[in-house]
N, C-alpha and C. Protein backbone atom coordinates (compact mmCIF):
# COMPACT_ATOMS: atom_id res chain seq x y z
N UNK A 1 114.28 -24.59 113.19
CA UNK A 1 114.03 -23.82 111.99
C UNK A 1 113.71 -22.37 112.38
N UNK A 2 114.42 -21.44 111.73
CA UNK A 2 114.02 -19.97 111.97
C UNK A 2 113.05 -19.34 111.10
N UNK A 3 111.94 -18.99 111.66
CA UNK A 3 110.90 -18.33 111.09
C UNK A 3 111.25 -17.03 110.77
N UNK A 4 110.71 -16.29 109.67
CA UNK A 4 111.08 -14.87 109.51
C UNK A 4 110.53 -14.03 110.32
N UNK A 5 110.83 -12.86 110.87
CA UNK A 5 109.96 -11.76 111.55
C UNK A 5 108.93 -11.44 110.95
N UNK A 6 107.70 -10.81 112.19
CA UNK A 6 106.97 -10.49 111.73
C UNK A 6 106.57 -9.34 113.27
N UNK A 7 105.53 -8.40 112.75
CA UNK A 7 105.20 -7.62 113.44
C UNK A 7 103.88 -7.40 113.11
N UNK A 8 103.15 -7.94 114.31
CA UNK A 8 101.77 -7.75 113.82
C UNK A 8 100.75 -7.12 114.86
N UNK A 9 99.91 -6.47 114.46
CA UNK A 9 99.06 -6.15 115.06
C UNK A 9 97.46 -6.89 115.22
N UNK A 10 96.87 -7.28 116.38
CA UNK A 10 96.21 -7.53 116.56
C UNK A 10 94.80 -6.69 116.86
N UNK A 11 93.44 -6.69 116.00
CA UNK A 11 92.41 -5.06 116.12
C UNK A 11 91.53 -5.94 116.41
N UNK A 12 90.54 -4.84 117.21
CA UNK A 12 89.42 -5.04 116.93
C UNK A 12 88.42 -4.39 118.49
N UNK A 13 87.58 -3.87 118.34
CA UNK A 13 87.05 -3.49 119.52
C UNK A 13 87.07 -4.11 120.87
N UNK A 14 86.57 -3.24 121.98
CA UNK A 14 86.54 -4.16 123.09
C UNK A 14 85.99 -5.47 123.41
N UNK A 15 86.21 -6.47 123.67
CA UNK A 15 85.18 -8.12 123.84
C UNK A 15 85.82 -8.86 122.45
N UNK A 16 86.49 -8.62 121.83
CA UNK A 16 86.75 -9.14 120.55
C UNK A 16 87.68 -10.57 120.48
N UNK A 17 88.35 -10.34 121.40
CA UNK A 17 89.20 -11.35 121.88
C UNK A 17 90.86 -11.16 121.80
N UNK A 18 91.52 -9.59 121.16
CA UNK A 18 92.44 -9.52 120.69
C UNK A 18 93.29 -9.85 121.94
N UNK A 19 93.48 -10.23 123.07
CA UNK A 19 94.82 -10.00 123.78
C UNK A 19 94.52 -11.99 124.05
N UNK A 20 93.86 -12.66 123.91
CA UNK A 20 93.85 -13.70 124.07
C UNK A 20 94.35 -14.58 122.54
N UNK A 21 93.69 -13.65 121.42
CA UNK A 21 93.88 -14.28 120.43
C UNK A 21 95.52 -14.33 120.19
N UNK A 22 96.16 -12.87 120.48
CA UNK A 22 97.24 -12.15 120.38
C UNK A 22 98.55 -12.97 121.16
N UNK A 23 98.11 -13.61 122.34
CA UNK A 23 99.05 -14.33 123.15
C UNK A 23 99.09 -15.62 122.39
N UNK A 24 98.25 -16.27 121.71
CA UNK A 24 98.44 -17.77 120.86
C UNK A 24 99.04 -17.49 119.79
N UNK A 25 98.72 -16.16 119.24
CA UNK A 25 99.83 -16.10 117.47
C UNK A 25 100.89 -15.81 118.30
N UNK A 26 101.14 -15.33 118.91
CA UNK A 26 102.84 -15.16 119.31
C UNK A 26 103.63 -16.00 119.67
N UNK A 27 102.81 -17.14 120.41
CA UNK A 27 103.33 -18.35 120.89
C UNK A 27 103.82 -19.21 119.52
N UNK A 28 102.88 -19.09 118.51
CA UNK A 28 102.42 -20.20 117.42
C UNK A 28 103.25 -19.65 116.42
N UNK A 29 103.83 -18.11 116.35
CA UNK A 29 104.82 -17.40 115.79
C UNK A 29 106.23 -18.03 115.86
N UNK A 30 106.15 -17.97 116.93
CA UNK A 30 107.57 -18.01 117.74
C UNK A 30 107.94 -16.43 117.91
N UNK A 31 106.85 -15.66 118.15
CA UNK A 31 106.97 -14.30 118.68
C UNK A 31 108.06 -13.79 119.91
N UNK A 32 108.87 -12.93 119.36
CA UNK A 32 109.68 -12.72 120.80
C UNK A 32 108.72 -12.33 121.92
N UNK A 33 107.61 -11.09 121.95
CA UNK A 33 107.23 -10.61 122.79
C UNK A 33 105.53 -10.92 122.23
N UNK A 34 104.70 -10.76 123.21
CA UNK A 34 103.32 -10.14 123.18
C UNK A 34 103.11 -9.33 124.15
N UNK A 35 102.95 -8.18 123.57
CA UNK A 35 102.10 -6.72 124.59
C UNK A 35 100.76 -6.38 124.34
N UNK A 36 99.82 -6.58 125.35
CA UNK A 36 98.50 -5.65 125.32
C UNK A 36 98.69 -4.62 125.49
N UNK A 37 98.15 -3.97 124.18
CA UNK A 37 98.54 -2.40 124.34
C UNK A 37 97.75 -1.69 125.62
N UNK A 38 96.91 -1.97 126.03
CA UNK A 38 95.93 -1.54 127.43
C UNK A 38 96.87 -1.58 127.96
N UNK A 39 98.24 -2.24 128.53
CA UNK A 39 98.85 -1.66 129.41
C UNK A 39 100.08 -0.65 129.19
N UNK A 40 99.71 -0.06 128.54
CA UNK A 40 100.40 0.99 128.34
C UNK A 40 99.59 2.44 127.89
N UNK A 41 98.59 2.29 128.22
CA UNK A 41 97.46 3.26 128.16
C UNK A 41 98.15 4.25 129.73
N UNK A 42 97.92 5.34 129.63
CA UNK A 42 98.51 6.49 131.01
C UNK A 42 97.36 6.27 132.01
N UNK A 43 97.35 6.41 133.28
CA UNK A 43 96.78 5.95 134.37
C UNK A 43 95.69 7.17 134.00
N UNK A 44 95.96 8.12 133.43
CA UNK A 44 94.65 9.10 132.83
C UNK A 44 93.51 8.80 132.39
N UNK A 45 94.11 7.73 131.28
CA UNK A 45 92.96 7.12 130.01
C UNK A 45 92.72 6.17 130.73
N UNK A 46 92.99 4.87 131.92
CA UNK A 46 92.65 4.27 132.39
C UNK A 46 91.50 4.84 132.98
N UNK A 47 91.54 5.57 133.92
CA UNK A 47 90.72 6.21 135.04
C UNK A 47 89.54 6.92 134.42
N UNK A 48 89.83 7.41 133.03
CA UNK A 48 88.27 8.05 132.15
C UNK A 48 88.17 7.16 131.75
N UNK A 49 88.04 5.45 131.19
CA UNK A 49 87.77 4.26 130.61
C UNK A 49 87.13 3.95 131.55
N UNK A 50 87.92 3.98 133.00
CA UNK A 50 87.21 3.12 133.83
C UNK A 50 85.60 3.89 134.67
N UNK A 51 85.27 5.41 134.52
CA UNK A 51 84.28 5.97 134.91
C UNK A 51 83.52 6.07 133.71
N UNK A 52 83.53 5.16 132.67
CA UNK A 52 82.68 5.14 131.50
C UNK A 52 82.93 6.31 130.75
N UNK A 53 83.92 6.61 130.09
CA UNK A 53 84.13 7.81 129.86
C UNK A 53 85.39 7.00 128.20
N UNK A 54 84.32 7.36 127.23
CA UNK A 54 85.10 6.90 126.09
C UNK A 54 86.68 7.74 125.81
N UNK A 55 87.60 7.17 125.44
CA UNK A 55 88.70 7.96 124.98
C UNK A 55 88.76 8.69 123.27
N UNK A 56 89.11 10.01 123.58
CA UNK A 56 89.28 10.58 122.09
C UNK A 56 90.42 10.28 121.35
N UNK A 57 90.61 11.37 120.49
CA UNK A 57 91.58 10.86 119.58
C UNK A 57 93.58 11.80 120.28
N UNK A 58 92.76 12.88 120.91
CA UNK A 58 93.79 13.41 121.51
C UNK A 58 94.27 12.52 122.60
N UNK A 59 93.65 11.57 123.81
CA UNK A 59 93.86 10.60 124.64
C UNK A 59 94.69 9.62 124.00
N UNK A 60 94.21 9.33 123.02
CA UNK A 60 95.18 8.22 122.03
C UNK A 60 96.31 8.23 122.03
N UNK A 61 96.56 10.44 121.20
CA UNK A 61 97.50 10.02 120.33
C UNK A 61 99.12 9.40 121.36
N UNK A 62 99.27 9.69 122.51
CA UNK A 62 100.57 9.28 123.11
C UNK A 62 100.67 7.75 123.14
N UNK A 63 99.29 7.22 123.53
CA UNK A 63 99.58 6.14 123.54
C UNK A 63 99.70 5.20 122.31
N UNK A 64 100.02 5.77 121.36
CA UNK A 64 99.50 5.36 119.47
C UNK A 64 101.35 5.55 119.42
N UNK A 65 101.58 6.57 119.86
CA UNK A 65 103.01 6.91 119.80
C UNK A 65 104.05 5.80 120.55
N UNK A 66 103.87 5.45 121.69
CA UNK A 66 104.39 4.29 122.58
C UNK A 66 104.01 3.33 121.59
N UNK A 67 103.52 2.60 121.02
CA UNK A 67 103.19 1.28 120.44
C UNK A 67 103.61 1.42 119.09
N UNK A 68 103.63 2.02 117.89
CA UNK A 68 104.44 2.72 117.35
C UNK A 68 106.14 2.43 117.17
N UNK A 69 106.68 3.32 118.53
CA UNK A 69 107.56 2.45 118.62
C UNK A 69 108.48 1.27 119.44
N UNK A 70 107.05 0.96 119.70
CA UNK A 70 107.57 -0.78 119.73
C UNK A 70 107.83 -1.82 118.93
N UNK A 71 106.62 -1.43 117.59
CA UNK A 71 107.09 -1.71 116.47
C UNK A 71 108.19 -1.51 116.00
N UNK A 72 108.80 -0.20 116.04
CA UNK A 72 109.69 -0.03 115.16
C UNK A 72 111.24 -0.68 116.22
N UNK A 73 111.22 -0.57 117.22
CA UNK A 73 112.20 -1.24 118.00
C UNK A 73 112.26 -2.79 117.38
N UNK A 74 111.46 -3.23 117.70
CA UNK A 74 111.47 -4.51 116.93
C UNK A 74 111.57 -5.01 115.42
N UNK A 75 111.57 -3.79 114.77
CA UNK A 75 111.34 -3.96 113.76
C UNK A 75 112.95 -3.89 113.14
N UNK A 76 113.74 -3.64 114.13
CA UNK A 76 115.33 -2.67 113.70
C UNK A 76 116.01 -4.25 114.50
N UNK A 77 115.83 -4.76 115.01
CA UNK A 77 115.94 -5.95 115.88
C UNK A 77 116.24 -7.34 115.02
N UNK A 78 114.94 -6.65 114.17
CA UNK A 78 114.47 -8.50 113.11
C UNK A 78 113.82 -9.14 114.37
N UNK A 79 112.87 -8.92 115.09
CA UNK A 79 112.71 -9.77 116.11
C UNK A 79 111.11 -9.27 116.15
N UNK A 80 109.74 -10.85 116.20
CA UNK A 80 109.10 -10.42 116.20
C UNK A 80 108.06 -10.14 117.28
N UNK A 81 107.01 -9.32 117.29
CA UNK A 81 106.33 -8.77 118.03
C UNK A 81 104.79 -8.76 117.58
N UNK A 82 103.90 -9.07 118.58
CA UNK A 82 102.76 -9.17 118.63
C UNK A 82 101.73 -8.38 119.42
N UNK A 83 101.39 -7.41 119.32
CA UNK A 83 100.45 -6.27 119.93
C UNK A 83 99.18 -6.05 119.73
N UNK A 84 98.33 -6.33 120.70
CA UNK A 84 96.79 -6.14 120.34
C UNK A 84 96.52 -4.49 121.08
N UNK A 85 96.00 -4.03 120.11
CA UNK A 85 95.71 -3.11 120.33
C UNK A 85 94.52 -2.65 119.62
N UNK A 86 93.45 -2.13 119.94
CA UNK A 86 91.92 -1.73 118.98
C UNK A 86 92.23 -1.38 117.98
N UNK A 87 93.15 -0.30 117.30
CA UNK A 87 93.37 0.39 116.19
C UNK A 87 91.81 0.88 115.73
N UNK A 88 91.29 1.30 116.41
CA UNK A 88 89.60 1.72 115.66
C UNK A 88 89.65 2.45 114.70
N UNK A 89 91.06 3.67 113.67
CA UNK A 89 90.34 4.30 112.79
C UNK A 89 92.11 3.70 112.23
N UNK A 90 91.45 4.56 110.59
CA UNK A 90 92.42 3.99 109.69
C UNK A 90 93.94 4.91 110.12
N UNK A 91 93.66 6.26 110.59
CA UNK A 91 94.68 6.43 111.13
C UNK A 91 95.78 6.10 112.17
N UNK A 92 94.90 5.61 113.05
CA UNK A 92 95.75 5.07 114.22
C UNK A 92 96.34 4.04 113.74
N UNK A 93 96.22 3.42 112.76
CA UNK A 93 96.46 1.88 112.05
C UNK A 93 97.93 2.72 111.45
N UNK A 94 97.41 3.88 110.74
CA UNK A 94 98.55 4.34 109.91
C UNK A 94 99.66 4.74 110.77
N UNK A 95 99.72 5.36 111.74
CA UNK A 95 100.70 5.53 113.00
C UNK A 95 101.42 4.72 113.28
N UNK A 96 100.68 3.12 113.58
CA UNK A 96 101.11 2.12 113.93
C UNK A 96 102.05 1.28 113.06
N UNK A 97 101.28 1.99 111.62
CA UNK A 97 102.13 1.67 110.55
C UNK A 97 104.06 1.82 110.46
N UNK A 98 103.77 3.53 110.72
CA UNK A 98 105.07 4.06 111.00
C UNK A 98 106.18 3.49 111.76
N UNK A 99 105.78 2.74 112.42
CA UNK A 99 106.83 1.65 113.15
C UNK A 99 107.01 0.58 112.41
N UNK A 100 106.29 0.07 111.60
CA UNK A 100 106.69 -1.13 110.75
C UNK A 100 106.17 -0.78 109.43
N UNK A 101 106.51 -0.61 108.30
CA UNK A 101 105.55 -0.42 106.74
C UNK A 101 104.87 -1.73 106.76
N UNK A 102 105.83 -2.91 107.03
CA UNK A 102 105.88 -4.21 106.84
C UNK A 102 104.62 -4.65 108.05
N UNK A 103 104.01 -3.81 108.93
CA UNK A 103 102.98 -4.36 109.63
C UNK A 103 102.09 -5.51 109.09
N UNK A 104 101.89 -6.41 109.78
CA UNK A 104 100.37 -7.23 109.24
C UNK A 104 99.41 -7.00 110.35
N UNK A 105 98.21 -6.98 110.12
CA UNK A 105 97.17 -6.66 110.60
C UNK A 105 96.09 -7.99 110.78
N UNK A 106 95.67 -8.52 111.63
CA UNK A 106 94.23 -9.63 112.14
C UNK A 106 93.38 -8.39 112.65
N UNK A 107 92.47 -8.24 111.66
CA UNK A 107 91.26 -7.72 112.76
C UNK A 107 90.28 -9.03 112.90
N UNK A 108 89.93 -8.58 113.84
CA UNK A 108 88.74 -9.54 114.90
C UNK A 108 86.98 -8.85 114.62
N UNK A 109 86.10 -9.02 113.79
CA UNK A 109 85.30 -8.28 113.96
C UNK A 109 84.13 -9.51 114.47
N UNK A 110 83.15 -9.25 114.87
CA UNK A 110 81.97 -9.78 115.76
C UNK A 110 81.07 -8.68 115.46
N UNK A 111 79.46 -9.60 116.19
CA UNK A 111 78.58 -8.45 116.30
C UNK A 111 78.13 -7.65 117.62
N UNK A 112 77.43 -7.21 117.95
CA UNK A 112 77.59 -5.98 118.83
C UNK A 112 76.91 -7.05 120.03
N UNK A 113 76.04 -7.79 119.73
CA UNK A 113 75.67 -8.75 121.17
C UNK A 113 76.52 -9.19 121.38
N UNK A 114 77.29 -10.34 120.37
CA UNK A 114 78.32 -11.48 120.87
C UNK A 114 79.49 -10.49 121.76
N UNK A 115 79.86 -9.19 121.54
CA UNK A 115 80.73 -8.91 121.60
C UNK A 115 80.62 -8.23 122.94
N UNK A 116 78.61 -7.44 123.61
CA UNK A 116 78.91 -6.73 124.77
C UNK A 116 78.25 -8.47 125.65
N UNK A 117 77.83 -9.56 125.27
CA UNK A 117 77.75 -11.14 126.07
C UNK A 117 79.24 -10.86 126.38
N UNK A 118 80.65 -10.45 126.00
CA UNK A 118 81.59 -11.08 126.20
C UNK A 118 82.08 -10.28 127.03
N UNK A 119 81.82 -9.04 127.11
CA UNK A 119 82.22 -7.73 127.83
C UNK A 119 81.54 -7.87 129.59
N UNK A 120 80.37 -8.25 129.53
CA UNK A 120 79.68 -8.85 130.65
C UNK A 120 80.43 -10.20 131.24
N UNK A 121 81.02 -10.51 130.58
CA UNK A 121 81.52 -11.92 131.13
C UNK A 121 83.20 -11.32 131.83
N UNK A 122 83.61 -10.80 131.66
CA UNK A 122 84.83 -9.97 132.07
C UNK A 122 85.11 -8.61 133.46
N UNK A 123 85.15 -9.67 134.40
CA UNK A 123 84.74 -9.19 135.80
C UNK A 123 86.37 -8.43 135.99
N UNK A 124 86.08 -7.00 136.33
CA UNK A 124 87.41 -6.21 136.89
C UNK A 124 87.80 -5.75 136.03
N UNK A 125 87.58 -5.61 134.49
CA UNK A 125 88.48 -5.16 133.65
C UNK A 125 87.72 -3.93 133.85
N UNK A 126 88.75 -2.69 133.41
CA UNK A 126 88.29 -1.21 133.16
C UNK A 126 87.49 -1.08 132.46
N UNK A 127 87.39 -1.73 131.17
CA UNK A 127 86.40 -1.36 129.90
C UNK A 127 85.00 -1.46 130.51
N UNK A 128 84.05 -0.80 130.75
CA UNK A 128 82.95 -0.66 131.33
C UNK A 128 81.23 -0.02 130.38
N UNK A 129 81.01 -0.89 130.31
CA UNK A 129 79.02 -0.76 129.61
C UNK A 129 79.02 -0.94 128.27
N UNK A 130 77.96 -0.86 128.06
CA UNK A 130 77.34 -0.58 127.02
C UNK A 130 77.89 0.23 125.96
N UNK A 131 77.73 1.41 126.34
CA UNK A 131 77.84 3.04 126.19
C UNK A 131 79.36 3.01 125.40
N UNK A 132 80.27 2.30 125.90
CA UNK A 132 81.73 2.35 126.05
C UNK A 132 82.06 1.92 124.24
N UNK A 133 80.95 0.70 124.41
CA UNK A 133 80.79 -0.53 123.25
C UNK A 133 80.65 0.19 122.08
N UNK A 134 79.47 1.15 122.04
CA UNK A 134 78.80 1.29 121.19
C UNK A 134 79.74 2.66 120.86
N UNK A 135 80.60 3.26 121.45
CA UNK A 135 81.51 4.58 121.70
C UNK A 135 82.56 3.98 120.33
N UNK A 136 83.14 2.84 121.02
CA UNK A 136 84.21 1.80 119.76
C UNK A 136 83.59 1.70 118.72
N UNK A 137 82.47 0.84 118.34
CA UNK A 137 81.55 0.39 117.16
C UNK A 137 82.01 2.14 116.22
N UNK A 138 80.87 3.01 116.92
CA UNK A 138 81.21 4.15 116.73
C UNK A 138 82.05 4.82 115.97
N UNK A 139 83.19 4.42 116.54
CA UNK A 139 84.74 4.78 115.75
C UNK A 139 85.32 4.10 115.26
N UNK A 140 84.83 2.81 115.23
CA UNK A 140 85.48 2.24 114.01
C UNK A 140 85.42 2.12 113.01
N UNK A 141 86.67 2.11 112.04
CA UNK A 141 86.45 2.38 110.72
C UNK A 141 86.92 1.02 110.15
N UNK A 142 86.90 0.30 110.03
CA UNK A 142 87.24 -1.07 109.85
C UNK A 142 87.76 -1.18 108.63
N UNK A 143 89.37 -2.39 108.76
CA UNK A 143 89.85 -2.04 107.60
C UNK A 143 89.36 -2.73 106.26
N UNK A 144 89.85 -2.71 104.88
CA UNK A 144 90.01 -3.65 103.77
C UNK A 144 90.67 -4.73 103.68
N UNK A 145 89.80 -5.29 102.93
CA UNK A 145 90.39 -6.78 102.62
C UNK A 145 92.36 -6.82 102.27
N UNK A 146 92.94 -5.38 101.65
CA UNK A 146 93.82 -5.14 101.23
C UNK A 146 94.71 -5.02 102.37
N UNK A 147 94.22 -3.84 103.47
CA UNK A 147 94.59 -3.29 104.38
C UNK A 147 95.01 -4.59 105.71
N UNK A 148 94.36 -5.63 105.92
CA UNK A 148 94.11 -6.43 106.87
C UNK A 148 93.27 -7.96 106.97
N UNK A 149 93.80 -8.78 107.75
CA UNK A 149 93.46 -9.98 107.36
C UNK A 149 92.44 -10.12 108.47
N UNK A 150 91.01 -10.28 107.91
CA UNK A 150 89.82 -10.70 108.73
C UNK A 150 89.23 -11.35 109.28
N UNK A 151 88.87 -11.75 110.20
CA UNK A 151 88.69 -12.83 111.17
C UNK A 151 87.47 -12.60 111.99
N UNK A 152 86.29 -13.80 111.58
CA UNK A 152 85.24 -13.48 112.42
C UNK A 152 85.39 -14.08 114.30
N UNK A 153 84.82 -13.32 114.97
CA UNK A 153 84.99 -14.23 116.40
C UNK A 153 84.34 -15.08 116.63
N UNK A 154 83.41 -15.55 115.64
CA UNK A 154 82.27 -16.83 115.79
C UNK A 154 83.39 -17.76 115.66
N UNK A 155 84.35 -17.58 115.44
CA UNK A 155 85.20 -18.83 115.14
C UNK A 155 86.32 -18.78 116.29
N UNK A 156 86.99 -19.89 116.49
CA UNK A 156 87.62 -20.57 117.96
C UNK A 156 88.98 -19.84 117.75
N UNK A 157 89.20 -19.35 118.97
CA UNK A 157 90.57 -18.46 118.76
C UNK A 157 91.65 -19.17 118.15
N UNK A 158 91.97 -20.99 118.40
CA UNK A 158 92.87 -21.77 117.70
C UNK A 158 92.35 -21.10 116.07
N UNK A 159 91.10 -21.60 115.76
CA UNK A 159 91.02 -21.68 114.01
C UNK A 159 91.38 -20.37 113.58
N UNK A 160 91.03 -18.96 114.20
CA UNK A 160 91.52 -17.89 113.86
C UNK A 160 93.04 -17.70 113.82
N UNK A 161 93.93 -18.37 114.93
CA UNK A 161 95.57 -18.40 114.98
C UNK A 161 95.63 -19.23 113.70
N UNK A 162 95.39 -20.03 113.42
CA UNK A 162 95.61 -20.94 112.24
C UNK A 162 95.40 -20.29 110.71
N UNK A 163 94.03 -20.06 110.69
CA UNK A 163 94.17 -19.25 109.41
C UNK A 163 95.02 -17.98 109.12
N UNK A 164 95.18 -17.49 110.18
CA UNK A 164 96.29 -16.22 110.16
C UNK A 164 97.59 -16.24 109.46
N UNK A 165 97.83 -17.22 110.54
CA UNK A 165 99.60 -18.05 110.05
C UNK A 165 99.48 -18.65 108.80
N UNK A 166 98.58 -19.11 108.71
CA UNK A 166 98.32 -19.61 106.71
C UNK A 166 98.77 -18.55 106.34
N UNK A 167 97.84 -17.42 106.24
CA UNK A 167 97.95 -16.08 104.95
C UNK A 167 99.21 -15.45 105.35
N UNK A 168 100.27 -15.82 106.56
CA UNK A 168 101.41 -15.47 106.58
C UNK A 168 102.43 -16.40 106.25
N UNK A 169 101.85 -17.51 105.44
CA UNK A 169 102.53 -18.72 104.70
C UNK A 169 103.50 -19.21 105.87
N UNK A 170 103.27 -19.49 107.21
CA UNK A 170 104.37 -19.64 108.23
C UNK A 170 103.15 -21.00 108.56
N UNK A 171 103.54 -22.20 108.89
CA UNK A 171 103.51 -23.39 109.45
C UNK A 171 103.16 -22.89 111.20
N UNK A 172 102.04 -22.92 111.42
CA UNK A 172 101.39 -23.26 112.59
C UNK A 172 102.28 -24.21 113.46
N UNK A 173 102.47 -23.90 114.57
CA UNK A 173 103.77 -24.96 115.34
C UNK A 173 102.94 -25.52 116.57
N UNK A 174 101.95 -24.47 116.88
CA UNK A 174 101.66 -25.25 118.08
C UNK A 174 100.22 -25.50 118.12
N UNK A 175 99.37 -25.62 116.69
CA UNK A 175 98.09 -26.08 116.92
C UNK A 175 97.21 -26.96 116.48
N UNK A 176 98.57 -28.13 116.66
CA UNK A 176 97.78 -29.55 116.18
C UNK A 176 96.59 -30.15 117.12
């Protein structure tokens, strides 16, 4: 059975769970691709992430631009795609937009313990402290109920893939 495309974005600050959650909807999609947008961040924004050094909005914007159009590659394709990426303000969302109108959106929101417990638990990754955490919180502008489909992280990354694919009326394939 062929599922329709979809192009979605996966949000939500650092510790949230988006590139884990992001690899099961794609699977459970029948997603052509999943990309963490972190790797496609410039060895620049890596290297100020990784000396605790929050990224602005000028650091962004290239990499807002690369993801963007990945969407829209895929989007010209019919073929779908799954990208976690923070999206912290409503603009970068809107950018991201520009590659797909048709975007759907999972944000992931949590609270600021559960979320720097999870950041501590994540040995080697660049994203680094406290400081970094509270830098995201910071800038995020978190979307509407209209804008994006919400998802707390108290809940099991399966039940979050599941309810997702509900509100995208698509039959869950792989999480019996």
């Amino acid at each position: 059975m062929k599922y329709p495309s979809h192009r979605i974005l996966v949000m939500g600050v650092s510790g949230s769970g988006k590139s884990h959650i992001g690899r099961q909807l794609a699977v459970t999609l029948g997603a052509t691709t999943f990309i963490d947008g972190d790797d496609h961040h410039s060895p620049a924004n890596v290297a100020k992430m990784a000396n605790g050094t929050p990224l602005n909005d000028d650091d962004r914007r290239e990499w807002l631009d690369t993801l963007a159009k990945l969407f829209e590659k895929y989007r010209a394709r019919d073929a779908s795609l799954v990208i976690a990426c923070s999206g912290l303000k409503k603009r970068y969302r809107e950018r991201l937009r520009e590659g797909d109108p048709a975007l759907r959106i999972l944000y992931l929101e949590g609270s600021r313990e559960l979320l720097l417990q999870r950041l501590e638990a994540r040995p080697g990754h660049f994203f680094k402290g406290d400081s970094m955490l509270d830098s995201q919180l910071g800038d995020l502008e978190p979307p509407s109920e209209d804008e994006a489909f919400r998802a707390s992280i108290i809940l099991s990354p399966k039940e979050i893939v599941k309810q997702f694919a509900a509100s995208l009326a698509i039959p869950s394939r792989s999480l019996s």
